[in-house]
C-alpha atoms as a PDB file:
ATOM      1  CA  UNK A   1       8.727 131.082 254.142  1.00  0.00           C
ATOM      2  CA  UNK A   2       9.935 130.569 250.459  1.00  0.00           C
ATOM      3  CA  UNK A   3       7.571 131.747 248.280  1.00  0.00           C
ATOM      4  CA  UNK A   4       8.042 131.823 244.862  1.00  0.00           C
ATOM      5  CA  UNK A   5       5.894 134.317 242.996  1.00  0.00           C
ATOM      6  CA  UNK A   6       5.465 136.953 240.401  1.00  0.00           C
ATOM      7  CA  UNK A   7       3.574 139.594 238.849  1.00  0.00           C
ATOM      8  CA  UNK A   8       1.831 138.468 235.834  1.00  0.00           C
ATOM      9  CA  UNK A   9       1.026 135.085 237.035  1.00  0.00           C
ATOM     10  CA  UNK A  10      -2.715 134.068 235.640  1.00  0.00           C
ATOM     11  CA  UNK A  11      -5.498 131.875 236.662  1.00  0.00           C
ATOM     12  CA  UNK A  12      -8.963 131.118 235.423  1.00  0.00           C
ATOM     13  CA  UNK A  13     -12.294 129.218 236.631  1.00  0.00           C
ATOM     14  CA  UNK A  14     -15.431 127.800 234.503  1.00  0.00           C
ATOM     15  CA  UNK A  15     -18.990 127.572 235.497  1.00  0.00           C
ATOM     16  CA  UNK A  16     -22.140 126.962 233.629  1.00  0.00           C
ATOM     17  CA  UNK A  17     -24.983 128.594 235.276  1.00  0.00           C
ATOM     18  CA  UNK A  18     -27.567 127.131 237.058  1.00  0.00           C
ATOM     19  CA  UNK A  19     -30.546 127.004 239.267  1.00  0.00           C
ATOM     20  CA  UNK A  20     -27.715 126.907 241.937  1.00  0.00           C
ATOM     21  CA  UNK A  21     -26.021 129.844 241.293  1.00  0.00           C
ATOM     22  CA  UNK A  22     -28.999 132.511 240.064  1.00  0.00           C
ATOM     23  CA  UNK A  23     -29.544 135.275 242.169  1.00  0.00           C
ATOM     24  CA  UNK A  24     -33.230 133.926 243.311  1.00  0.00           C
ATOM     25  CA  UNK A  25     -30.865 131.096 244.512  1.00  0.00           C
ATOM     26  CA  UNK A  26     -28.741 133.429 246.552  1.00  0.00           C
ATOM     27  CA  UNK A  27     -31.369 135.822 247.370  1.00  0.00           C
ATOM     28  CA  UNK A  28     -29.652 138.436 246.028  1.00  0.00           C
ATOM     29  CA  UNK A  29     -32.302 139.281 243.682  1.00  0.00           C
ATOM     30  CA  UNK A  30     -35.495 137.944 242.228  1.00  0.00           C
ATOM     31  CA  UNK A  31     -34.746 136.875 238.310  1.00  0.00           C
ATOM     32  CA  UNK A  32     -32.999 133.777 237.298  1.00  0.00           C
ATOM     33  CA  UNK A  33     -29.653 135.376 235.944  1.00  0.00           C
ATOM     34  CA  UNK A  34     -25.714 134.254 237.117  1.00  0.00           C
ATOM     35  CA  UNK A  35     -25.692 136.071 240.610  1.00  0.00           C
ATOM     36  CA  UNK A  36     -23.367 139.061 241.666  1.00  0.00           C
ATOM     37  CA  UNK A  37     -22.076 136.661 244.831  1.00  0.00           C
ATOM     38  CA  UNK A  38     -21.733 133.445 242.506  1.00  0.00           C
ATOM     39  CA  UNK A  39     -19.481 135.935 239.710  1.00  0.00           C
ATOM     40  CA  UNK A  40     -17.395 136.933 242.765  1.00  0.00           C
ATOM     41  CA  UNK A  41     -16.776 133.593 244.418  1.00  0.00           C
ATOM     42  CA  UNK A  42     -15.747 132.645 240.819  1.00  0.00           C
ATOM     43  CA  UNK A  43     -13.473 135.393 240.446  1.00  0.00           C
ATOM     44  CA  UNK A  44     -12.000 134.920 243.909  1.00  0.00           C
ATOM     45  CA  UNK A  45     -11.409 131.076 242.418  1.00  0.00           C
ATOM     46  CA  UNK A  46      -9.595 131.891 240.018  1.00  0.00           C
ATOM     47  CA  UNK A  47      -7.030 134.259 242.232  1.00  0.00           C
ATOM     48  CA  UNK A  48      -6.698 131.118 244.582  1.00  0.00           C
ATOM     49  CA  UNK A  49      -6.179 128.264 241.834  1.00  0.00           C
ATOM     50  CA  UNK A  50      -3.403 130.968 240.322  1.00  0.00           C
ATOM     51  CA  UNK A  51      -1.425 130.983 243.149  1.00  0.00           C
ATOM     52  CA  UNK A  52      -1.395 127.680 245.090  1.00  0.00           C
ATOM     53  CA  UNK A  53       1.081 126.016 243.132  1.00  0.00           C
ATOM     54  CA  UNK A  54       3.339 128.530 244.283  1.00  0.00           C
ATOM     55  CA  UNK A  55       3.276 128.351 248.004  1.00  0.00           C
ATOM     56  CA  UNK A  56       4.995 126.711 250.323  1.00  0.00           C
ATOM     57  CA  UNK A  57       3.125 123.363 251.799  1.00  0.00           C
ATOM     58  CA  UNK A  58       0.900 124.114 254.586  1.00  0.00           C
ATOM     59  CA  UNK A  59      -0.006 127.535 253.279  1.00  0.00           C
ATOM     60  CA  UNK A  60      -2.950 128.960 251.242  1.00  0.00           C
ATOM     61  CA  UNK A  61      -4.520 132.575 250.312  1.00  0.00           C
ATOM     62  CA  UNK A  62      -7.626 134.467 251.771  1.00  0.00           C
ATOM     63  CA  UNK A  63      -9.834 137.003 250.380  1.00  0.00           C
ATOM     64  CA  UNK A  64      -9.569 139.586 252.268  1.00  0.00           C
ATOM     65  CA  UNK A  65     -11.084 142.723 249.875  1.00  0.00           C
ATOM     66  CA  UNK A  66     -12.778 142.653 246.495  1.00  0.00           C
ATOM     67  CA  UNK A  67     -14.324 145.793 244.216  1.00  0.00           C
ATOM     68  CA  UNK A  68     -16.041 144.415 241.733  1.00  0.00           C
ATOM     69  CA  UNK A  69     -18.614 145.682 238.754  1.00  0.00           C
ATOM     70  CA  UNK A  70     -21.405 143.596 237.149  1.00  0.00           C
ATOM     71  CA  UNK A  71     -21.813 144.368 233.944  1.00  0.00           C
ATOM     72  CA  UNK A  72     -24.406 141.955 232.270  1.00  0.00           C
ATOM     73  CA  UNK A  73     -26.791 139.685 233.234  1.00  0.00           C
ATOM     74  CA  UNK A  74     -26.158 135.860 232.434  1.00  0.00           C
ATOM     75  CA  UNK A  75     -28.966 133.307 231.909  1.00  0.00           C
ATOM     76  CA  UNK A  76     -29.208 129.097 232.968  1.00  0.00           C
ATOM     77  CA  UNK A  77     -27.476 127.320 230.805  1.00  0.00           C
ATOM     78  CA  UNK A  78     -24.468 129.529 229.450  1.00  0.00           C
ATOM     79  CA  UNK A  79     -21.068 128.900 230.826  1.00  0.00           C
ATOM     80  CA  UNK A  80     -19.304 131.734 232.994  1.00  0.00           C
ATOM     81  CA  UNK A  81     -15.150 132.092 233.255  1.00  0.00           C
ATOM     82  CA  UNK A  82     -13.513 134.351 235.683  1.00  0.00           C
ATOM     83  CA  UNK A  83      -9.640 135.323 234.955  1.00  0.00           C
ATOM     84  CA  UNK A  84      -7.558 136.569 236.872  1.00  0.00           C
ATOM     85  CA  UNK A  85      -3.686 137.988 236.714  1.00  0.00           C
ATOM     86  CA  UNK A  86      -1.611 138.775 239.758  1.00  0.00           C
ATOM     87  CA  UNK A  87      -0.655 142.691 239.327  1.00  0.00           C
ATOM     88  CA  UNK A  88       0.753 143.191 242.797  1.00  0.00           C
ATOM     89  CA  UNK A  89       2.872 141.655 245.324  1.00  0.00           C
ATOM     90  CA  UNK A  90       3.010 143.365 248.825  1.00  0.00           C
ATOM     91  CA  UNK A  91       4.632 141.070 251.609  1.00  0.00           C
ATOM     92  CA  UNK A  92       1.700 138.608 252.257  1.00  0.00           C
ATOM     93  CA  UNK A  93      -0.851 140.912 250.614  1.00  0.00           C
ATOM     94  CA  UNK A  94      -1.339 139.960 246.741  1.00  0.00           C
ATOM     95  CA  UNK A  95      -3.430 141.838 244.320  1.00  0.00           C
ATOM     96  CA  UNK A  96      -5.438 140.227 241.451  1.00  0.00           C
ATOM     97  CA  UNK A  97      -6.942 141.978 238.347  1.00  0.00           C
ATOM     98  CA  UNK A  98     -10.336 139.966 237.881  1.00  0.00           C
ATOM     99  CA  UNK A  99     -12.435 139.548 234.934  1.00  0.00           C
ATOM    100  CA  UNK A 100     -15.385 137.513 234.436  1.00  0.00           C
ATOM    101  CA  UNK A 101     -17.055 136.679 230.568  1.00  0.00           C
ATOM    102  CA  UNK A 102     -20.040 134.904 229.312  1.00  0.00           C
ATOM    103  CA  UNK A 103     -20.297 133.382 226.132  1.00  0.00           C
ATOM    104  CA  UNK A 104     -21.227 136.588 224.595  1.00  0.00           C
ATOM    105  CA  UNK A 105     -20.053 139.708 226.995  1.00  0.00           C
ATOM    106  CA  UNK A 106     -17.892 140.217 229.387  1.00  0.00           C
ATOM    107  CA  UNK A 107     -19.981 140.030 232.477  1.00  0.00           C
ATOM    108  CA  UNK A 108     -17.956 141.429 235.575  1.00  0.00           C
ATOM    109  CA  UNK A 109     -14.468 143.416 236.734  1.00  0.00           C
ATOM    110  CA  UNK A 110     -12.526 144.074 239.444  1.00  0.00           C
ATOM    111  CA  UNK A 111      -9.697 144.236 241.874  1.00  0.00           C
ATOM    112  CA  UNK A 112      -9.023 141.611 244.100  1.00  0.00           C
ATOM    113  CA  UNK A 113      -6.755 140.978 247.621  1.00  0.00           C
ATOM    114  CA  UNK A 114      -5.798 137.847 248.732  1.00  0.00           C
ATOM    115  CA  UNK A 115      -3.321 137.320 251.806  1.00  0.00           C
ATOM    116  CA  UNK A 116      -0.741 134.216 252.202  1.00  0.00           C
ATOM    117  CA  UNK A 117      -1.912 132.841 255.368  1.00  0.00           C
ATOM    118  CA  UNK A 118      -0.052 129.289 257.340  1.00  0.00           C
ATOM    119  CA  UNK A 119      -3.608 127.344 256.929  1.00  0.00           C
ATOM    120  CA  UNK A 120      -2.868 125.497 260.328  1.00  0.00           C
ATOM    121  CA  UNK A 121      -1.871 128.720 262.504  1.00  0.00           C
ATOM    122  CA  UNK A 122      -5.095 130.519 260.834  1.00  0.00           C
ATOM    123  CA  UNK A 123      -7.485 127.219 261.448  1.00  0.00           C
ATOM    124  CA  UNK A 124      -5.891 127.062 265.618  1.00  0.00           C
ATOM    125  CA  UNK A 125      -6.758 130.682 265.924  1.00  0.00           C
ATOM    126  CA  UNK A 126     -10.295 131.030 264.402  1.00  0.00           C
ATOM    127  CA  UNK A 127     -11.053 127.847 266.685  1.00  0.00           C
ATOM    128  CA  UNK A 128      -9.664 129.411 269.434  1.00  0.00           C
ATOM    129  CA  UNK A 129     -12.390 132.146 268.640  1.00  0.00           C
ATOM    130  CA  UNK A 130     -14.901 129.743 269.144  1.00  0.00           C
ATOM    131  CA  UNK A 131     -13.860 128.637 272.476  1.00  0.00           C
ATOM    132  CA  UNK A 132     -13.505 132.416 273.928  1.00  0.00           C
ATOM    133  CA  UNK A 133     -16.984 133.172 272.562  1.00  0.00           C
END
């Protein structure tokens, strides 16, 4: 498998928050503020869209560990953006510096772990999970 990667690489994604993505809508919390899941899933966006250029057809990453800190509470209406910079390449096992900012504060941090998987090889054995069980 050629894969062509480096520290340093970068990615970011955007979201404006909504009734969608509030913690009431999660039920992760009862006020109408960005939610700690939503912030996450964000940041683990951003890891993914940062790498996938790089890999080899056929292949993709998976979360597979995230520590993460949320720092401020953002309302309906503002826009969210989660960055993210690759700081460590073990084998399959990458590791992602993740920030996340408002339009006022920075909102959320983190480290995150994503692992190269072959997306058909992964798909045949989760549904072969689903047969056993």
């Amino acid at each position: 498998m050629d894969i062509n990667l480096q520290t340093g690489i970068k990615g970011e994604s955007k979201v404006v928050v909504s009734e969608n993505n509030t913690a009431i809508a999660y039920g992760s919390g009862g006020v109408e503020v960005f939610a700690t899941p939503a912030m996450i899933a964000l940041m683990e966006n951003a890891a993914l869209n940062s790498v996938e250029k790089f890999l080899p057809p056929g292949h993709t990453t998976v979360g597979i560990n995230i520590q993460s800190s949320h720092l401020a509470a953002t309302p309906v209406g503002m826009e969210v953006i989660a960055r993210s910079e690759l700081i460590r390449i073990e084998g399959k096992k990458l590791v992602f510096k993740v920030e996340a900012y408002d339009e006022k504060d920075k909102i959320g941090e983190g480290i995150h772990e994503r692992f190269i998987i072959d997306r058909e090889k992964f798909m045949a054995k989760c549904e072969g999970k689903k047969q056993s069980g």
